[in-house]
Protein backbone atom coordinates (compact mmCIF):
# COMPACT_ATOMS: atom_id res chain seq x y z
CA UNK A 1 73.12 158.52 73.70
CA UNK A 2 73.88 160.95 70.73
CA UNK A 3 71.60 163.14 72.02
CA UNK A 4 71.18 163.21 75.49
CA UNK A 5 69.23 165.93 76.48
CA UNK A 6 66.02 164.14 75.17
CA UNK A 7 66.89 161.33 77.03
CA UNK A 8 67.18 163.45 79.91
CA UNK A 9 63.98 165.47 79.11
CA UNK A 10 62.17 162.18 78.20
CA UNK A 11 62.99 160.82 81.35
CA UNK A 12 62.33 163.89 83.39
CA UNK A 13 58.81 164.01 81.72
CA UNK A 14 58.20 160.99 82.58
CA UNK A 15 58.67 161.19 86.21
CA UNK A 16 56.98 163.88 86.38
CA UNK A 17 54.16 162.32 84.88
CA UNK A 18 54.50 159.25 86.95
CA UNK A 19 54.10 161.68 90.03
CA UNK A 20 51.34 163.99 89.21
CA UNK A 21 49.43 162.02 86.35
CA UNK A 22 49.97 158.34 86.95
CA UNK A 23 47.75 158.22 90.61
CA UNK A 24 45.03 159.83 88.55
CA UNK A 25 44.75 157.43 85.77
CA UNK A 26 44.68 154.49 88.43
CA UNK A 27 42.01 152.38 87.50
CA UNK A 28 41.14 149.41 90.13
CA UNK A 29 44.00 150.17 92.31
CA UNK A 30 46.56 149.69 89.11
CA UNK A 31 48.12 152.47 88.06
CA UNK A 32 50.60 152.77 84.40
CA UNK A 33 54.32 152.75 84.86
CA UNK A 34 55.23 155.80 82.85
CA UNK A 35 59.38 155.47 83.22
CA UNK A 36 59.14 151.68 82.16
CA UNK A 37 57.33 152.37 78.97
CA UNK A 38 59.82 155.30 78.27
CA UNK A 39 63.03 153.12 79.39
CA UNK A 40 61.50 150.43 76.45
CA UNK A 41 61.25 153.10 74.21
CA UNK A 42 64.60 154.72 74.50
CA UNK A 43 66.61 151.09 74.44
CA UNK A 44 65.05 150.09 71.31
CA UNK A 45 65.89 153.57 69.71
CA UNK A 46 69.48 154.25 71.39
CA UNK A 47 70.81 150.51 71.97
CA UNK A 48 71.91 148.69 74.74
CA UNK A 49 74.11 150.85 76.62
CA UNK A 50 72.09 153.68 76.52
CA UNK A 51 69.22 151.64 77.52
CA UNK A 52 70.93 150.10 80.92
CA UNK A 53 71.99 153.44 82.16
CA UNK A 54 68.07 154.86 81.42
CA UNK A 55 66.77 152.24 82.77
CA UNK A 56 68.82 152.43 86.20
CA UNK A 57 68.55 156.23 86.37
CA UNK A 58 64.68 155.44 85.73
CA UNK A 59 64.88 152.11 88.41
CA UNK A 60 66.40 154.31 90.71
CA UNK A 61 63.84 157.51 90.73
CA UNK A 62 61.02 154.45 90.73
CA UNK A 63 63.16 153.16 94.06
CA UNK A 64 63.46 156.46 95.36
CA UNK A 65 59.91 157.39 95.24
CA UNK A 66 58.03 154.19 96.80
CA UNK A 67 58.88 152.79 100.31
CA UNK A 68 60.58 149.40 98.83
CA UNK A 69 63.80 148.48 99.17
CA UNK A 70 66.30 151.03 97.21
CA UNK A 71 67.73 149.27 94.11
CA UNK A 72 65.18 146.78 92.77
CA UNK A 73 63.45 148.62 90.04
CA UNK A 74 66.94 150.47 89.27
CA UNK A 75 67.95 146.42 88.55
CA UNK A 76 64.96 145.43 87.05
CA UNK A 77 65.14 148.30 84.92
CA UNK A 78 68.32 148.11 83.89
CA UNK A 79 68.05 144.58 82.60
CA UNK A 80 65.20 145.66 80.43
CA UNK A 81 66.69 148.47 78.81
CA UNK A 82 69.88 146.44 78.31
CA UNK A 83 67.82 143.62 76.52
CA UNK A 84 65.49 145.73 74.70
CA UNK A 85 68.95 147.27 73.28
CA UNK A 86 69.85 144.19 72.04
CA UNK A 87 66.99 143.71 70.09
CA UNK A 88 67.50 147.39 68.55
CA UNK A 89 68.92 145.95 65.42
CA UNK A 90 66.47 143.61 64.63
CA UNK A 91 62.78 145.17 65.88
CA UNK A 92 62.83 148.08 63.58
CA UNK A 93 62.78 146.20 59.70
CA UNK A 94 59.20 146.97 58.99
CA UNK A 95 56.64 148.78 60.75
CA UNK A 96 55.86 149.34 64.57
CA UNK A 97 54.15 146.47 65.35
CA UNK A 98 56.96 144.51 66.51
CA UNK A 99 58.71 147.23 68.89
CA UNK A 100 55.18 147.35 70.30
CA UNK A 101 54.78 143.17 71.02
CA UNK A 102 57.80 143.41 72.49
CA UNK A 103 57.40 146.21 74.75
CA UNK A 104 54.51 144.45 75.91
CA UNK A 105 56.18 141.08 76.88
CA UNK A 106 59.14 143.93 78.35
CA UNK A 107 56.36 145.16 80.77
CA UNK A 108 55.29 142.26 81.68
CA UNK A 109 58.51 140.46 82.31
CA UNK A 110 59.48 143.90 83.76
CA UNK A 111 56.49 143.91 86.49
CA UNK A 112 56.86 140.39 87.21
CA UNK A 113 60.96 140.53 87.82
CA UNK A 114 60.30 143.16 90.29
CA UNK A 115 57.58 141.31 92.42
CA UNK A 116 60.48 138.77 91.96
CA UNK A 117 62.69 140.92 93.61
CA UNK A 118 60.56 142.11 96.57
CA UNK A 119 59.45 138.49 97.15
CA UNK A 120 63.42 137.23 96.83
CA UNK A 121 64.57 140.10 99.55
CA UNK A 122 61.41 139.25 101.47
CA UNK A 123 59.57 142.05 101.33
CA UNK A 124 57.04 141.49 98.76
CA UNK A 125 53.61 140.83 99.22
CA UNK A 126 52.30 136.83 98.96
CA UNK A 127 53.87 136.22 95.13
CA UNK A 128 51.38 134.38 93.92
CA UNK A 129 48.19 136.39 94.44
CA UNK A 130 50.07 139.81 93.66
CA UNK A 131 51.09 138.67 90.35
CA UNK A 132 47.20 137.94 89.77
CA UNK A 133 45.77 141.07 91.29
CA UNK A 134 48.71 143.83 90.74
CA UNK A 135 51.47 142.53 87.88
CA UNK A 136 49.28 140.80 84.90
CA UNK A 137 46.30 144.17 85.51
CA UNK A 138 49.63 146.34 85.16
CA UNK A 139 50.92 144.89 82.43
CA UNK A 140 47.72 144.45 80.63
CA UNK A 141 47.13 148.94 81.55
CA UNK A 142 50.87 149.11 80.24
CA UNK A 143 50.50 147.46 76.85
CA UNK A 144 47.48 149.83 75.99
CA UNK A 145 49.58 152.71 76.93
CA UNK A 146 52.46 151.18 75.16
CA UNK A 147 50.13 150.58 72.04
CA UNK A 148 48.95 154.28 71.96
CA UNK A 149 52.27 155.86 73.33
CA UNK A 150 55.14 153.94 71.53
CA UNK A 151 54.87 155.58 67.90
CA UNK A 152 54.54 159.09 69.23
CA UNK A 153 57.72 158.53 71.90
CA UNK A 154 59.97 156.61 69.37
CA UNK A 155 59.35 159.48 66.62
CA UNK A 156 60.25 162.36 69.52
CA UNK A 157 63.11 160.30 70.59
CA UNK A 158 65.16 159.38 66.98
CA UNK A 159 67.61 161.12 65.80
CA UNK A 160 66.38 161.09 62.13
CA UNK A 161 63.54 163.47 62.32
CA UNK A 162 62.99 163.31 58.37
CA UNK A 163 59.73 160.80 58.84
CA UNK A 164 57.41 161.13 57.22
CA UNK A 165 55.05 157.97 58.56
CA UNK A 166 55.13 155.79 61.72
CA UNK A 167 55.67 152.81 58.78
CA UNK A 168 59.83 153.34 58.65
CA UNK A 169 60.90 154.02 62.33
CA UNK A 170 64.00 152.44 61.46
């Protein structure tokens, strides 16, 4: 985190978001999950270590604001921005279109590790029919956000802010 106070404001703007925006852009009960896409985002442009501790500050303000048990999505999350870290080397040789296919999988991995986690602590709903009707809508709503969002977030969030195109993120 050579620059932390984006990561900070990039998080906080995200929460934010996730509160006042995110219940408004629900669409059949499923609504985007703002931090997640941001926690992707910030692992595959900072690296591993910066990714784990975004992703459990991010888990944790997820944990803190619904009525599960405290801890999951701060795991969750910090598993995905641990991985997506690791790939940091590798995703950025050409282009955006691999940071984005991955992101996707993330979210949906992501989604369906948590509904893990509620279902493993035993207070998830019936695993099965929630991964039909909640996790694969969510992660279907969170790849078009990640599709749209991803170059915009990455560019804000490098440190080399010489671009020119979204074609050389690396």
């Amino acid at each position: 985190m050579k620059r932390w106070w984006t990561t900070v404001g990039a998080l906080a703007a995200a929460l934010v978001l996730q509160v006042m925006l995110a219940p408004h852009l629900a669409i059949g009960g499923v609504t985007p999950n703002i931090l997640l896409l941001v926690v992707i985002t910030l692992s595959f442009v900072e690296g591993p270590s910066a990714g784990a501790i975004a992703g459990f500050v991010a888990g944790l303000l997820l944990d803190l604001l619904s009525t599960a048990p405290v801890g999951a999505w701060a795991l969750v999350l910090s598993a995905v921005g641990y991985t997506g870290g690791m790939l940091q080397e590798n995703l950025f040789a050409e282009g955006w279109l691999a940071p984005v296919t991955v992101a996707i999988v993330a979210a949906l991995l992501a989604d369906s590790a948590y509904l893990l986690a509620l279902t493993i602590l035993g207070v998830g709903p019936a695993f099965w029919e929630s991964l039909v009707r909640a996790v694969l809508p969510r992660a279907l709503y969170n790849s078009v956000l990640v599709i749209v969002a991803y170059p915009w977030l990455a560019r804000f969030l490098r440190a080399d802010k010489s671009m020119k195109s979204f074609r050389r993120l690396a």
